[in-house]
N, C-alpha and C. Protein backbone atom coordinates (compact mmCIF):
# COMPACT_ATOMS: atom_id res chain seq x y z
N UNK A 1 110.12 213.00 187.51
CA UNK A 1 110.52 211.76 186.86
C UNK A 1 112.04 211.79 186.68
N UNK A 2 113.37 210.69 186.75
CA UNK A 2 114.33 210.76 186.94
C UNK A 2 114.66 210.77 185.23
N UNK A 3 115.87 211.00 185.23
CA UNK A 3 116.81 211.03 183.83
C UNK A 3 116.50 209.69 183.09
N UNK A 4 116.64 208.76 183.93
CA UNK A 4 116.55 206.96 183.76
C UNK A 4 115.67 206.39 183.16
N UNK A 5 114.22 207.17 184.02
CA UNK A 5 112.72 206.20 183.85
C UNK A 5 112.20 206.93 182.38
N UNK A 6 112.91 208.41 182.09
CA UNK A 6 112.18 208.64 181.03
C UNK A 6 113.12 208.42 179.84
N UNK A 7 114.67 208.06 179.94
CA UNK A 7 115.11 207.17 178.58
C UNK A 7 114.66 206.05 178.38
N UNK A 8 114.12 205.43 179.45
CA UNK A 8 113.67 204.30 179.48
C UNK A 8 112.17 204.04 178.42
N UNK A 9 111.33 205.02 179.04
CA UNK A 9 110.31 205.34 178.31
C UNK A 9 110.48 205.67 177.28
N UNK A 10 111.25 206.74 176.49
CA UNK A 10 111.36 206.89 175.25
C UNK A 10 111.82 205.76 174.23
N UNK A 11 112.83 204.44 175.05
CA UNK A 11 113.48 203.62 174.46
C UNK A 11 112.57 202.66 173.89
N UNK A 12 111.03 202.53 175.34
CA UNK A 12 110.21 201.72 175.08
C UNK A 12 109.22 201.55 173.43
N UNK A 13 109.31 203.53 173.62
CA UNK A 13 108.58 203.76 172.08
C UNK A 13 109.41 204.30 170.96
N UNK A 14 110.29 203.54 170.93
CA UNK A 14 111.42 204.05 169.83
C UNK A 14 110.30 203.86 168.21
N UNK A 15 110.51 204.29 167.18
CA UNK A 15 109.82 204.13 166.07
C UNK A 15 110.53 203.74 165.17
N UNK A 16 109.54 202.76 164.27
CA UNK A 16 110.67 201.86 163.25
C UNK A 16 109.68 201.92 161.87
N UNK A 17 110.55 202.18 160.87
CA UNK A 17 109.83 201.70 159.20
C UNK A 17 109.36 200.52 159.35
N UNK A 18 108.27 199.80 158.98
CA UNK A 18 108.36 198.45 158.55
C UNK A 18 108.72 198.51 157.40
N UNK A 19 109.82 197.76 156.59
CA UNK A 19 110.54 197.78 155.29
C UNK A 19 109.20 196.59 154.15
N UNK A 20 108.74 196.84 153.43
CA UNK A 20 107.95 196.03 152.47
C UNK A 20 108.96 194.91 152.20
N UNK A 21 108.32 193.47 152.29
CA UNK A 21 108.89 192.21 151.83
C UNK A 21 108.07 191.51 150.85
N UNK A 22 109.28 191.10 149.63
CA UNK A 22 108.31 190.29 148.80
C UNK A 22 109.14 189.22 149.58
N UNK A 23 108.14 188.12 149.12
CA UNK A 23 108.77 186.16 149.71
C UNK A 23 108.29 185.18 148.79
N UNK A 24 108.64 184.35 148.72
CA UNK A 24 108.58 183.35 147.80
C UNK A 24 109.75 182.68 147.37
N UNK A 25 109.04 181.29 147.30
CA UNK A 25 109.31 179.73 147.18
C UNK A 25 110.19 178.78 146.27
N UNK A 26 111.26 178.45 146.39
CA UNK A 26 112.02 177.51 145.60
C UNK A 26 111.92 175.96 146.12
N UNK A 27 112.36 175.24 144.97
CA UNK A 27 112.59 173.64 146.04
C UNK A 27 113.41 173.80 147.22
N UNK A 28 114.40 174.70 147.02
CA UNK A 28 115.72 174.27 148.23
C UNK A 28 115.19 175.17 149.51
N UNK A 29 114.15 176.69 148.73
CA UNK A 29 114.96 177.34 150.15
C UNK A 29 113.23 178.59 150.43
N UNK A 30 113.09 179.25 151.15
CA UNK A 30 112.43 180.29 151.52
C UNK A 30 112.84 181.22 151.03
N UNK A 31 112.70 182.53 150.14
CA UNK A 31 112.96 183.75 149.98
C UNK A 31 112.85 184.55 150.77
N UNK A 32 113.22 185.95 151.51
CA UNK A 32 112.77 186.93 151.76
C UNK A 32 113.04 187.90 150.99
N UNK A 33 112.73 189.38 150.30
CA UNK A 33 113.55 190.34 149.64
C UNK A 33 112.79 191.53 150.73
N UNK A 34 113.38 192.27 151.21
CA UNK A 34 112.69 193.30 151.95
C UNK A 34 113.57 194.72 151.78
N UNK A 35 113.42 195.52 151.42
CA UNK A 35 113.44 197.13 150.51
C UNK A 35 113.78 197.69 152.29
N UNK A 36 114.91 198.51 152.34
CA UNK A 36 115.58 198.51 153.26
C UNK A 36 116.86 199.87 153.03
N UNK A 37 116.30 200.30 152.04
CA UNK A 37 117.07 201.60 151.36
C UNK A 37 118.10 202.48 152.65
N UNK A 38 118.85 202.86 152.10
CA UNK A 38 120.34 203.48 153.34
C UNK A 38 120.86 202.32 153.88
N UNK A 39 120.67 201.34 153.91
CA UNK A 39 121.39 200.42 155.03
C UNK A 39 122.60 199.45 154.53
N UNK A 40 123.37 200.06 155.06
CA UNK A 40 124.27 199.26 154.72
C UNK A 40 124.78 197.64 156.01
N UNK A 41 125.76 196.75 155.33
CA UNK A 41 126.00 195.62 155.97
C UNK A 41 126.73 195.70 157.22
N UNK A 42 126.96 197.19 157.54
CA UNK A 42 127.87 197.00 158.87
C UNK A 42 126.39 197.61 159.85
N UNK A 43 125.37 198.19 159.27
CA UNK A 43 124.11 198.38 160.33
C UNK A 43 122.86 197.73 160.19
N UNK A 44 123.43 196.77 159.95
CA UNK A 44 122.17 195.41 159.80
C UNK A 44 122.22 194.08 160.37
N UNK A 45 120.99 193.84 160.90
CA UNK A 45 121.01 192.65 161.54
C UNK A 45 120.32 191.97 161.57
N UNK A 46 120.03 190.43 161.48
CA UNK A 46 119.34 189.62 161.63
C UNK A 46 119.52 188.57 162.67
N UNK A 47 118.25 188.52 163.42
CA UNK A 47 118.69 187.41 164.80
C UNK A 47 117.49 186.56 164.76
N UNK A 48 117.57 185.39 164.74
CA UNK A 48 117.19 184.22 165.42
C UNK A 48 116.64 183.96 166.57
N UNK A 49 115.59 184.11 167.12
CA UNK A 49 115.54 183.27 168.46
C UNK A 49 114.12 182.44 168.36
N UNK A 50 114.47 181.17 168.59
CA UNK A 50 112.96 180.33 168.25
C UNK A 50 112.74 180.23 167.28
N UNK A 51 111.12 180.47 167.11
CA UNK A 51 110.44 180.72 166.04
C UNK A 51 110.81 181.92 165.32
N UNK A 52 111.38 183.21 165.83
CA UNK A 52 111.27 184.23 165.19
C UNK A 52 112.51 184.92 164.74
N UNK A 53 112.26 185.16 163.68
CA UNK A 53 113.18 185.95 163.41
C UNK A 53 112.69 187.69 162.65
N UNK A 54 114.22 187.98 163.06
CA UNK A 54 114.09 189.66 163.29
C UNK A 54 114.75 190.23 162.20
N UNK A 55 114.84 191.07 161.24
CA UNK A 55 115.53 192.03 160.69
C UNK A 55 115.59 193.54 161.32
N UNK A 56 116.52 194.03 161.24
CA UNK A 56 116.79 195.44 162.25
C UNK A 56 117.95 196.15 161.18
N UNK A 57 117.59 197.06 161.00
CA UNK A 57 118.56 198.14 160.21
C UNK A 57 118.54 199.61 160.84
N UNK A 58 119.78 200.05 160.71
CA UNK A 58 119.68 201.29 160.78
C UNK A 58 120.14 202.68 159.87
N UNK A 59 119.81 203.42 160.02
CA UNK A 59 120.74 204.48 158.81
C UNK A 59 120.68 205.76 159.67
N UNK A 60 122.28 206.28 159.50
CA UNK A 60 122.31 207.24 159.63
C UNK A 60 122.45 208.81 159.40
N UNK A 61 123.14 209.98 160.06
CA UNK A 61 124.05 210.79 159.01
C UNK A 61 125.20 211.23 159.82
N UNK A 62 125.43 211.80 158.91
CA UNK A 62 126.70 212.30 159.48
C UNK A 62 127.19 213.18 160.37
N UNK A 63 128.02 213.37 161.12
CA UNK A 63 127.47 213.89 162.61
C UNK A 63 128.44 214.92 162.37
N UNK A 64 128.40 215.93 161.11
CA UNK A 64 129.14 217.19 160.75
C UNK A 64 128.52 218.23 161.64
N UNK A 65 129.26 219.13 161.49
CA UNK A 65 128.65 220.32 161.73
C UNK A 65 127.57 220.89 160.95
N UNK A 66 125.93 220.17 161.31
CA UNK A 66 125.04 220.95 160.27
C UNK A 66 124.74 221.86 160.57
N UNK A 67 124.53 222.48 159.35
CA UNK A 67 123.65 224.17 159.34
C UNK A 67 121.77 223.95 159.10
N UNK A 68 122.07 222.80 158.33
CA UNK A 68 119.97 222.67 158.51
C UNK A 68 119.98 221.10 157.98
N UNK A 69 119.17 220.87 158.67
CA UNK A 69 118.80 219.56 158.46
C UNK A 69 117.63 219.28 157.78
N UNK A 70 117.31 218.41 156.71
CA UNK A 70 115.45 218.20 156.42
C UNK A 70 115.45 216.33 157.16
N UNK A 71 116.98 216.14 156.78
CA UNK A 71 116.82 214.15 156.98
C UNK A 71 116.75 213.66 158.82
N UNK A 72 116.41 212.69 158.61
CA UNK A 72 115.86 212.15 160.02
C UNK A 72 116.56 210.62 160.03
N UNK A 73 117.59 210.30 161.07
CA UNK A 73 117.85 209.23 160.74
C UNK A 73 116.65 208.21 160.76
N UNK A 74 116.90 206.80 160.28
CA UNK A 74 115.86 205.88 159.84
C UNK A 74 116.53 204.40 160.59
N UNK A 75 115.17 203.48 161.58
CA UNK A 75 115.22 202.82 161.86
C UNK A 75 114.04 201.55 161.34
N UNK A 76 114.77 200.40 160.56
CA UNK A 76 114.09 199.56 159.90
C UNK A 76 113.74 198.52 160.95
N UNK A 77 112.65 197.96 160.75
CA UNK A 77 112.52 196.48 161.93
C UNK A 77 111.21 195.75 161.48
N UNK A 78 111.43 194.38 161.46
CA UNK A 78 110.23 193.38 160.76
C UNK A 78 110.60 191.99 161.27
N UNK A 79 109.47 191.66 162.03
CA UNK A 79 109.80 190.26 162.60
C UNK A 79 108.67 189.34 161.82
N UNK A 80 109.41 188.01 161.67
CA UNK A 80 108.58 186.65 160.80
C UNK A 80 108.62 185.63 162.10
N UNK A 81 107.46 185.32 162.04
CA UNK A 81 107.41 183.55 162.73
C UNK A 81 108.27 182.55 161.83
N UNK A 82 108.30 182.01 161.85
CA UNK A 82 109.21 180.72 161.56
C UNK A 82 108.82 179.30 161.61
N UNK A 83 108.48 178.50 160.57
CA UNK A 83 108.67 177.84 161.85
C UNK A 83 109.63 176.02 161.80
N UNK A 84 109.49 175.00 162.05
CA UNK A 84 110.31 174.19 162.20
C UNK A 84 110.89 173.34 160.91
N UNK A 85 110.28 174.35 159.84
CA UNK A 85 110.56 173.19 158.90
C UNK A 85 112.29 173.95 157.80
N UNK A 86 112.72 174.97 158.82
CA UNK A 86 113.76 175.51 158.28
C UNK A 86 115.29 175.37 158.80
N UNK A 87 115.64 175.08 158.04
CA UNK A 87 117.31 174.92 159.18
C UNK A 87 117.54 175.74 159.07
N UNK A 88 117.90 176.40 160.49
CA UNK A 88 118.25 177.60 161.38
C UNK A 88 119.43 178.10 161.10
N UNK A 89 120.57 176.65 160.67
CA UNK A 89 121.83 177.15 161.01
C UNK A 89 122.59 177.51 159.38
N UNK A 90 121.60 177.71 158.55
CA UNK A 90 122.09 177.51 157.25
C UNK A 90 121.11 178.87 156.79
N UNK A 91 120.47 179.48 157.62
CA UNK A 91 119.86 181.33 156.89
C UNK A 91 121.03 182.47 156.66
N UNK A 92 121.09 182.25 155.57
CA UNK A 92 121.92 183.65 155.15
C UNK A 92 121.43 184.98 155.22
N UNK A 93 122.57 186.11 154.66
CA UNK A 93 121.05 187.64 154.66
C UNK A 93 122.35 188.20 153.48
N UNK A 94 121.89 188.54 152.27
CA UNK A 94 122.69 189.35 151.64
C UNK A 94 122.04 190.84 151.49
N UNK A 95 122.75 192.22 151.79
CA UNK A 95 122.20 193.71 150.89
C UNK A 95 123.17 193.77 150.04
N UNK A 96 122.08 194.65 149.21
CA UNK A 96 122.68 195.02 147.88
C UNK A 96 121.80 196.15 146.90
N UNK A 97 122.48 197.19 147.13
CA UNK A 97 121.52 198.37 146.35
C UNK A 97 119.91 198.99 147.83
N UNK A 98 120.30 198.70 149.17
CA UNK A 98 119.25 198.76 149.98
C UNK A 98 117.94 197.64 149.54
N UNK A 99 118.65 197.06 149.07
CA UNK A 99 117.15 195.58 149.43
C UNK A 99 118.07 193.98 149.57
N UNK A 100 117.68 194.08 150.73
CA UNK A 100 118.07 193.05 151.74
C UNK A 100 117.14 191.34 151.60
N UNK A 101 118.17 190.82 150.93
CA UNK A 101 117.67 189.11 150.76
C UNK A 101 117.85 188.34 151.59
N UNK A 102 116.77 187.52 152.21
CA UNK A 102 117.19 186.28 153.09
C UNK A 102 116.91 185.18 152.27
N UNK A 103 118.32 184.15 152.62
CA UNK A 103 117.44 182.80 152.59
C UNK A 103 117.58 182.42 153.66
N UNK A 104 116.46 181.29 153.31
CA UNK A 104 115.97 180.47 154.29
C UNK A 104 115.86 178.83 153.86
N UNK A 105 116.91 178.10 154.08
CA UNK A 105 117.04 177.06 153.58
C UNK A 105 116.10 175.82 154.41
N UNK A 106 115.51 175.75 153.50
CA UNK A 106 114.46 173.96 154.04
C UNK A 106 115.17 173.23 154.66
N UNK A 107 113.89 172.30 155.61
CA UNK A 107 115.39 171.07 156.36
C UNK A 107 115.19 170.41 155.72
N UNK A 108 115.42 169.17 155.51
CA UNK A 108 115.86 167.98 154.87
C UNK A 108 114.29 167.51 154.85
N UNK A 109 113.80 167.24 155.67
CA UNK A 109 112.31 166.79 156.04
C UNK A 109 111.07 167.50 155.69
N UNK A 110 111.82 169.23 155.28
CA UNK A 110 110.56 169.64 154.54
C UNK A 110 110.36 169.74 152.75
N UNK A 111 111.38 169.28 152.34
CA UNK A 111 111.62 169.35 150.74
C UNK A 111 111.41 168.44 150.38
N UNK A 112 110.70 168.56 149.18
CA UNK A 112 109.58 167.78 148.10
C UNK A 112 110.32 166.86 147.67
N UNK A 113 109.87 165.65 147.66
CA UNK A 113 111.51 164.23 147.43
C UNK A 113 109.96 163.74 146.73
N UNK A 114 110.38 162.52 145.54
CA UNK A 114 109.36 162.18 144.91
C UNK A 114 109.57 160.66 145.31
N UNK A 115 108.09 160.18 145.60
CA UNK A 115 107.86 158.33 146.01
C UNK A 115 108.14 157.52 145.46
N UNK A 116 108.79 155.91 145.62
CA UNK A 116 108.94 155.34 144.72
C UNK A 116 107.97 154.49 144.91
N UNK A 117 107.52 154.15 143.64
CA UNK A 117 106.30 153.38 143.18
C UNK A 117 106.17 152.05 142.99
N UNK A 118 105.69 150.83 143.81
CA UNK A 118 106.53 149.60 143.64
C UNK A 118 104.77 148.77 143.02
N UNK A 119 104.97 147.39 142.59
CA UNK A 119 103.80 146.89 142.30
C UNK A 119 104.37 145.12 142.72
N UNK A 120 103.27 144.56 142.90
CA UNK A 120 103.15 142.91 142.97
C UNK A 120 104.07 142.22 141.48
C-alpha cells in the first residue's frame, strides 16, 4: 500500500468528540451552547453549507520537548440540519470559558408577529 492511500485512509477515519449541546428558543433567534472545553477562537470553526451547518474545534499541545505524555490532542465536530427559516447571513459563534454559543437569527418570515383583528 503506498504512503498516500494509507494517509488517506487514516484521514478518512480521523476521530472526533461530539461536544454536548444545549439549544433553545427566543423570539429573535435559535440558541446553540455546545461544551467544547480547550478550544480556543483561533481553532474553531463554523461553516455553512445549505442546510447544514458544522462546528469543528480543535485543541492542542505543545510541541516541547516531552518527556511523557498522558494528554491526547482533541478533535471536536457536530453537524445540525438547518433549515430555511434562518438567516444564514446573520449566525454568529461566540467561546468563552470552552463553551461555544451560536446564534441563529430567525428570518423575518419565521418570527411570531401578532394579527390584526378587524370587524364589520
Amino acid at each position: 500500500m503506498s504512503k498516500e492511500l494509507e494517509k488517506k485512509q487514516i484521514n478518512e477515519y480521523e476521530k472526533y468528540i461530539i461536544p454536548n449541546v444545549d439549544t433553545y428558543e427566543t423570539d429573535e433567534n435559535y440558541v446553540l451552547k455546545a461544551d467544547m472545553p480547550g478550544v480556543n477562537k483561533e481553532s474553531l470553526e463554523i461553516m455553512v453549507e445549505e442546510n447544514l451547518m458544522t462546528l469543528q474545534g480543535n485543541i492542542g499541545f505543545a510541541k516541547e520537548d516531552i518527556i511523557y505524555q498522558e494528554f491526547e490532542p482533541h478533535r471536536y465536530k457536530r453537524s445540525f440540519r438547518i433549515g430555511n427559516n434562518i438567516d444564514r447571513d446573520k449566525i454568529k459563534g461566540h467561546i468563552d470559558n470552552g463553551v461555544l454559543t451560536v446564534t441563529l437569527p430567525k428570518a423575518e418570515k419565521a418570527k411570531a408577529r401578532k394579527i390584526e383583528i378587524t370587524s364589520d
